[in-house]
N, C-alpha and C. Protein backbone atom coordinates (compact mmCIF):
# COMPACT_ATOMS: atom_id res chain seq x y z
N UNK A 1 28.29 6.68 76.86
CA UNK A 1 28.92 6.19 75.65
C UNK A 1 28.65 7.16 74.51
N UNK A 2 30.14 7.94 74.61
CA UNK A 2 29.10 8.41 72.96
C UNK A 2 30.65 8.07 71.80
N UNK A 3 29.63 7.37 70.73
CA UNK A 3 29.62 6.65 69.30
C UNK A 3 29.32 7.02 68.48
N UNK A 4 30.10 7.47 67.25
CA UNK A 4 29.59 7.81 66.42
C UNK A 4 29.84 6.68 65.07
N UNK A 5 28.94 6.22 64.28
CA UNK A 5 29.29 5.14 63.25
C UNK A 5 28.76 5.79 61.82
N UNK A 6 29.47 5.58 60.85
CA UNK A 6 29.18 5.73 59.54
C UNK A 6 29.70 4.94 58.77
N UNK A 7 28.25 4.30 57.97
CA UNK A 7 28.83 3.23 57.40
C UNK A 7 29.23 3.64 56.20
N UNK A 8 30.55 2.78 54.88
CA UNK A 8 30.59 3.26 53.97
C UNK A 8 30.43 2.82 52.84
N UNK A 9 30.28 1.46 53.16
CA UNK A 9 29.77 0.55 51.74
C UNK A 9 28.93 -1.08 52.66
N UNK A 10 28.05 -0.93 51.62
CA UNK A 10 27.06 -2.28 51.66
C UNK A 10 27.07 -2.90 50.66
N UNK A 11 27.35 -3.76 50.33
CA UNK A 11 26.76 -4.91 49.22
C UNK A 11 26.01 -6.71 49.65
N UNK A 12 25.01 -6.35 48.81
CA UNK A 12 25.17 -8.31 48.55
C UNK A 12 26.21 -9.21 48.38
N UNK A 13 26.43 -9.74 49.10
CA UNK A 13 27.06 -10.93 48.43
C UNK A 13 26.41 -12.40 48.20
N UNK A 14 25.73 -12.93 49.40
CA UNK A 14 25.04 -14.12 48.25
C UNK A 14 23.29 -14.33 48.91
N UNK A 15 22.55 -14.82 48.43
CA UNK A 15 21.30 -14.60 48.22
C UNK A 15 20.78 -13.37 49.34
N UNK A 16 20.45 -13.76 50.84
CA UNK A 16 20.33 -12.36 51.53
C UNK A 16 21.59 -12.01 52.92
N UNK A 17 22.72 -12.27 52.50
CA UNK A 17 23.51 -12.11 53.47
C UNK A 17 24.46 -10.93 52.81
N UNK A 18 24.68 -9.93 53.82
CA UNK A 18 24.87 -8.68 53.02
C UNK A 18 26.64 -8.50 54.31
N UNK A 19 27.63 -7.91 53.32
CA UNK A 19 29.09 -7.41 53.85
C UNK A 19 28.64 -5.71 54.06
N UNK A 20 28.96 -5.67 54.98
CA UNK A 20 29.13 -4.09 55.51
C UNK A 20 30.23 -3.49 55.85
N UNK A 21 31.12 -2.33 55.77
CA UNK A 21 32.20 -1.42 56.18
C UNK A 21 31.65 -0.48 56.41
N UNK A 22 32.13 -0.03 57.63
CA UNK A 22 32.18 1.45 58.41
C UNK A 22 33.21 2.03 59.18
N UNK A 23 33.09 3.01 59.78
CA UNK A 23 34.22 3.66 60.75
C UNK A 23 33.36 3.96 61.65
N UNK A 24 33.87 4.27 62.99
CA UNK A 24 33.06 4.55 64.44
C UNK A 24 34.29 5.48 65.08
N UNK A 25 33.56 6.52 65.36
CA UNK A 25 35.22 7.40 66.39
C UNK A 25 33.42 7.27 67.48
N UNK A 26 34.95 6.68 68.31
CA UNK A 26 34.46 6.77 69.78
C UNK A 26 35.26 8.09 70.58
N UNK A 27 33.98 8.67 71.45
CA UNK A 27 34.60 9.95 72.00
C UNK A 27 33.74 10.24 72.99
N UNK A 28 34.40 12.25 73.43
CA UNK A 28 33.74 12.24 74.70
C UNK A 28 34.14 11.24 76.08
N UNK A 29 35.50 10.86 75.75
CA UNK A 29 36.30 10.59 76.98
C UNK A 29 35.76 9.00 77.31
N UNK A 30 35.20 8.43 76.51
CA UNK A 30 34.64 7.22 76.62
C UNK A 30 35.68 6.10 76.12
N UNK A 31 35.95 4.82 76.27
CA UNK A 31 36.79 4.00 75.34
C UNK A 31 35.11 2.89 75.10
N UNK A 32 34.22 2.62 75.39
CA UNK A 32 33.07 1.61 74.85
C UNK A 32 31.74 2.14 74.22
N UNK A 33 31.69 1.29 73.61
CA UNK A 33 30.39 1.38 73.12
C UNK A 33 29.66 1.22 71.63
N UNK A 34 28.71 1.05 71.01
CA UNK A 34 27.57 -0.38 70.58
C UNK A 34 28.22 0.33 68.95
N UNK A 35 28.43 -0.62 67.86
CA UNK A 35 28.55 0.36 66.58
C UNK A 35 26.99 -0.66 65.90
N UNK A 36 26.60 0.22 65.53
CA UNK A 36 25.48 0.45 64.75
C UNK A 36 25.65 -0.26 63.36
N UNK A 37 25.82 -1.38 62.87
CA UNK A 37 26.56 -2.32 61.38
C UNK A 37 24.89 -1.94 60.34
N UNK A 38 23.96 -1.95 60.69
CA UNK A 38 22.71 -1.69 59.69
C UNK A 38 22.12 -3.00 59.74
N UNK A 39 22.51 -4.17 60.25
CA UNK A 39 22.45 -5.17 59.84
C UNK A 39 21.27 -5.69 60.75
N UNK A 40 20.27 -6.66 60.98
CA UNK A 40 19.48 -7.48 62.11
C UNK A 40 20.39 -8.64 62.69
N UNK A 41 21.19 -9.42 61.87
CA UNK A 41 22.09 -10.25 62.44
C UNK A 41 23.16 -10.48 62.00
N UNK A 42 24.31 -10.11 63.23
CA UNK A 42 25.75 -10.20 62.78
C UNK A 42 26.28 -11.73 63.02
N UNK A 43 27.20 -12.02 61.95
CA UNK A 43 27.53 -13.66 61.67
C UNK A 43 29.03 -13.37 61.83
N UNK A 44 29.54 -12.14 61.72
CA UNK A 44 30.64 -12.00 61.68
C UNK A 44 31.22 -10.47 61.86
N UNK A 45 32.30 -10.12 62.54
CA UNK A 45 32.66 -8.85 62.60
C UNK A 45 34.29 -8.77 62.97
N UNK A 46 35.24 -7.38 62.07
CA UNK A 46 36.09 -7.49 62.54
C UNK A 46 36.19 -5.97 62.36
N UNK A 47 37.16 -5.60 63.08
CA UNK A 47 37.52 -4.00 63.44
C UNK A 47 39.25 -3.75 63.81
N UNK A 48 40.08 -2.81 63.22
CA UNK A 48 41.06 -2.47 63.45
C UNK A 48 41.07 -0.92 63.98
N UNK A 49 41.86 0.03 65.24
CA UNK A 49 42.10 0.70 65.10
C UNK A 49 42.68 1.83 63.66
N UNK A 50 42.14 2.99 63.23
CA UNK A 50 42.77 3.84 62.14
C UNK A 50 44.00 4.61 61.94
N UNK A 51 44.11 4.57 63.92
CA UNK A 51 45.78 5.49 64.31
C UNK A 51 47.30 4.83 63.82
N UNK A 52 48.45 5.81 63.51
CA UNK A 52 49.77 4.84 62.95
C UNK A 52 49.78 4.14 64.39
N UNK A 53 49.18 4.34 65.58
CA UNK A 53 49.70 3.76 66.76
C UNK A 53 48.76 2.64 67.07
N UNK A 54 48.58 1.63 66.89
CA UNK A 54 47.91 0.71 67.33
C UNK A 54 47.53 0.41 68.70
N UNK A 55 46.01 0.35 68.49
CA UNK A 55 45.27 0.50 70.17
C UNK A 55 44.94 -0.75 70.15
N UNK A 56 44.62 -1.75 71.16
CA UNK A 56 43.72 -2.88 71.29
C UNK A 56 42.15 -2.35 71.36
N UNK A 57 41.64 -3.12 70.82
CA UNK A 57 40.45 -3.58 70.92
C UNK A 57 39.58 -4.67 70.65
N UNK A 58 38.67 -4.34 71.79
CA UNK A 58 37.63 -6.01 72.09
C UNK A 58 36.59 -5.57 71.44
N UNK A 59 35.74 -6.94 71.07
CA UNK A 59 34.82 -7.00 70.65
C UNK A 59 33.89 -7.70 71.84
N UNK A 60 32.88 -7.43 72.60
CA UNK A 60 31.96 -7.46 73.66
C UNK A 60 31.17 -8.68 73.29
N UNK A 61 30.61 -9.45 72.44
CA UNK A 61 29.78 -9.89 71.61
C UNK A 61 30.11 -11.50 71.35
N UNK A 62 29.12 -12.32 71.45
CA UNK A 62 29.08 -13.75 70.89
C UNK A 62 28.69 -13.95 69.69
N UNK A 63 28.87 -14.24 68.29
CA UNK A 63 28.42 -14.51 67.27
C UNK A 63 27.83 -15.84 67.02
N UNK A 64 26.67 -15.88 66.48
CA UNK A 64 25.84 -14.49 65.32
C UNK A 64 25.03 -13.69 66.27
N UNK A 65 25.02 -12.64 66.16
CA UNK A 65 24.67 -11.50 67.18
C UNK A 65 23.08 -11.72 66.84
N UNK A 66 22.41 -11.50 67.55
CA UNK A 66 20.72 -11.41 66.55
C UNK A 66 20.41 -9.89 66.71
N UNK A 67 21.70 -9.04 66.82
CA UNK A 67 21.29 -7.73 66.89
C UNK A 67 22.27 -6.88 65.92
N UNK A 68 21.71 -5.59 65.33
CA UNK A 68 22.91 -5.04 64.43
C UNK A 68 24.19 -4.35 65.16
N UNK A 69 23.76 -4.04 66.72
CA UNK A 69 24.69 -3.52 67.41
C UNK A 69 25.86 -3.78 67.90
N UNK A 70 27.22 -4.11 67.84
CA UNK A 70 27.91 -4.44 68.15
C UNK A 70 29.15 -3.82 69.30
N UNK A 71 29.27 -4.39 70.49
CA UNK A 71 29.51 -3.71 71.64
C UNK A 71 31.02 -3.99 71.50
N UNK A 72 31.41 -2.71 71.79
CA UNK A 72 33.29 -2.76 71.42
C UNK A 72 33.61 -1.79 72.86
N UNK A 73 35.29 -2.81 72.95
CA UNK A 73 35.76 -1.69 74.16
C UNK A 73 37.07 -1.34 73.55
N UNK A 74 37.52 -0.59 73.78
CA UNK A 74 38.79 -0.08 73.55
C UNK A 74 40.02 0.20 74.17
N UNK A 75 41.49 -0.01 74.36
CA UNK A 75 42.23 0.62 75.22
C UNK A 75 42.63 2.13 75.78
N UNK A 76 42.44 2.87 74.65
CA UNK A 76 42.03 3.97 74.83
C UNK A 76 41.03 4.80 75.01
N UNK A 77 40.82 6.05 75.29
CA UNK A 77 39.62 7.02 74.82
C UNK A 77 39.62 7.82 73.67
N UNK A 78 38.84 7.96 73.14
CA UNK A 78 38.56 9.02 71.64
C UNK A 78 39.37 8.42 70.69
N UNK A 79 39.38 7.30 70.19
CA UNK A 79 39.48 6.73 68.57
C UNK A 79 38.96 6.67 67.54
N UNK A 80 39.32 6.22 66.73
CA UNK A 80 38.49 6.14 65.46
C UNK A 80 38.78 4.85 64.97
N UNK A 81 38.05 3.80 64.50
CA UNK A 81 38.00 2.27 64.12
C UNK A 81 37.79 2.50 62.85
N UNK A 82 38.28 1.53 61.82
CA UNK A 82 37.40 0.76 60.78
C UNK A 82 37.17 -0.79 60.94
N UNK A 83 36.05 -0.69 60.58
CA UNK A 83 35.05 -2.34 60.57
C UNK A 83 34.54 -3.06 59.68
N UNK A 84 34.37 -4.20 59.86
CA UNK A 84 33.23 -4.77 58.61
C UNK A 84 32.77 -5.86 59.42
N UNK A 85 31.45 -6.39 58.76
CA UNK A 85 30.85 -7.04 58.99
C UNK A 85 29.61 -7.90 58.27
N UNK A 86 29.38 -9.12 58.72
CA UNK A 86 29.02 -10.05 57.56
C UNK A 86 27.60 -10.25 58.42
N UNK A 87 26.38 -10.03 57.58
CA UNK A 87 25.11 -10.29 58.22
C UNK A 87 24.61 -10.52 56.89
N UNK A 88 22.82 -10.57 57.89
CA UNK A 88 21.70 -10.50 57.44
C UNK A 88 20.96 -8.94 57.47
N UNK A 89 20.02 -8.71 56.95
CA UNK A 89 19.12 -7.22 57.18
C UNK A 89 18.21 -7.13 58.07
């Protein structure tokens, strides 16, 4: 699996539950694998392909995750996603 994630904005939103956005290009001929949100527990997550061509993609995962990692598969190989996601730290 190789993943690459960068997140691009964090904020608070209410006492310690924090919104996250990132992008992940998955590559190296792979379509799966874990995106990295910063978070200890995900309550919520959503992700769209970035291409004009729309790819499917799954999300691997039962919510609230008790992990920041979030396991994605894809229909293709070598994409690039944007995400967000609603946790804790």
């Amino acid at each position: 699996m190789a993943i690459t994630t960068t997140i691009t904005e964090k904020k608070r939103l209410i006492g310690d539950r924090w919104w996250v956005q990132g992008q992940s290009v998955i590559s190296a001929g792979t379509n799966t694998g874990d995106v990295a949100t910063g978070l200890g527990t995900v309550l919520w997550f959503s992700i769209h392909c970035k291409s004009t061509v729309q790819e499917g993609i799954s999300v691997m995962e039962d919510f609230p995750l008790m992990s920041g990692d979030v396991t994605i598969h894809g229909e293709t190989n070598d994409m690039t996603y944007n995400w967000w996601a609603i946790g804790y730290k």
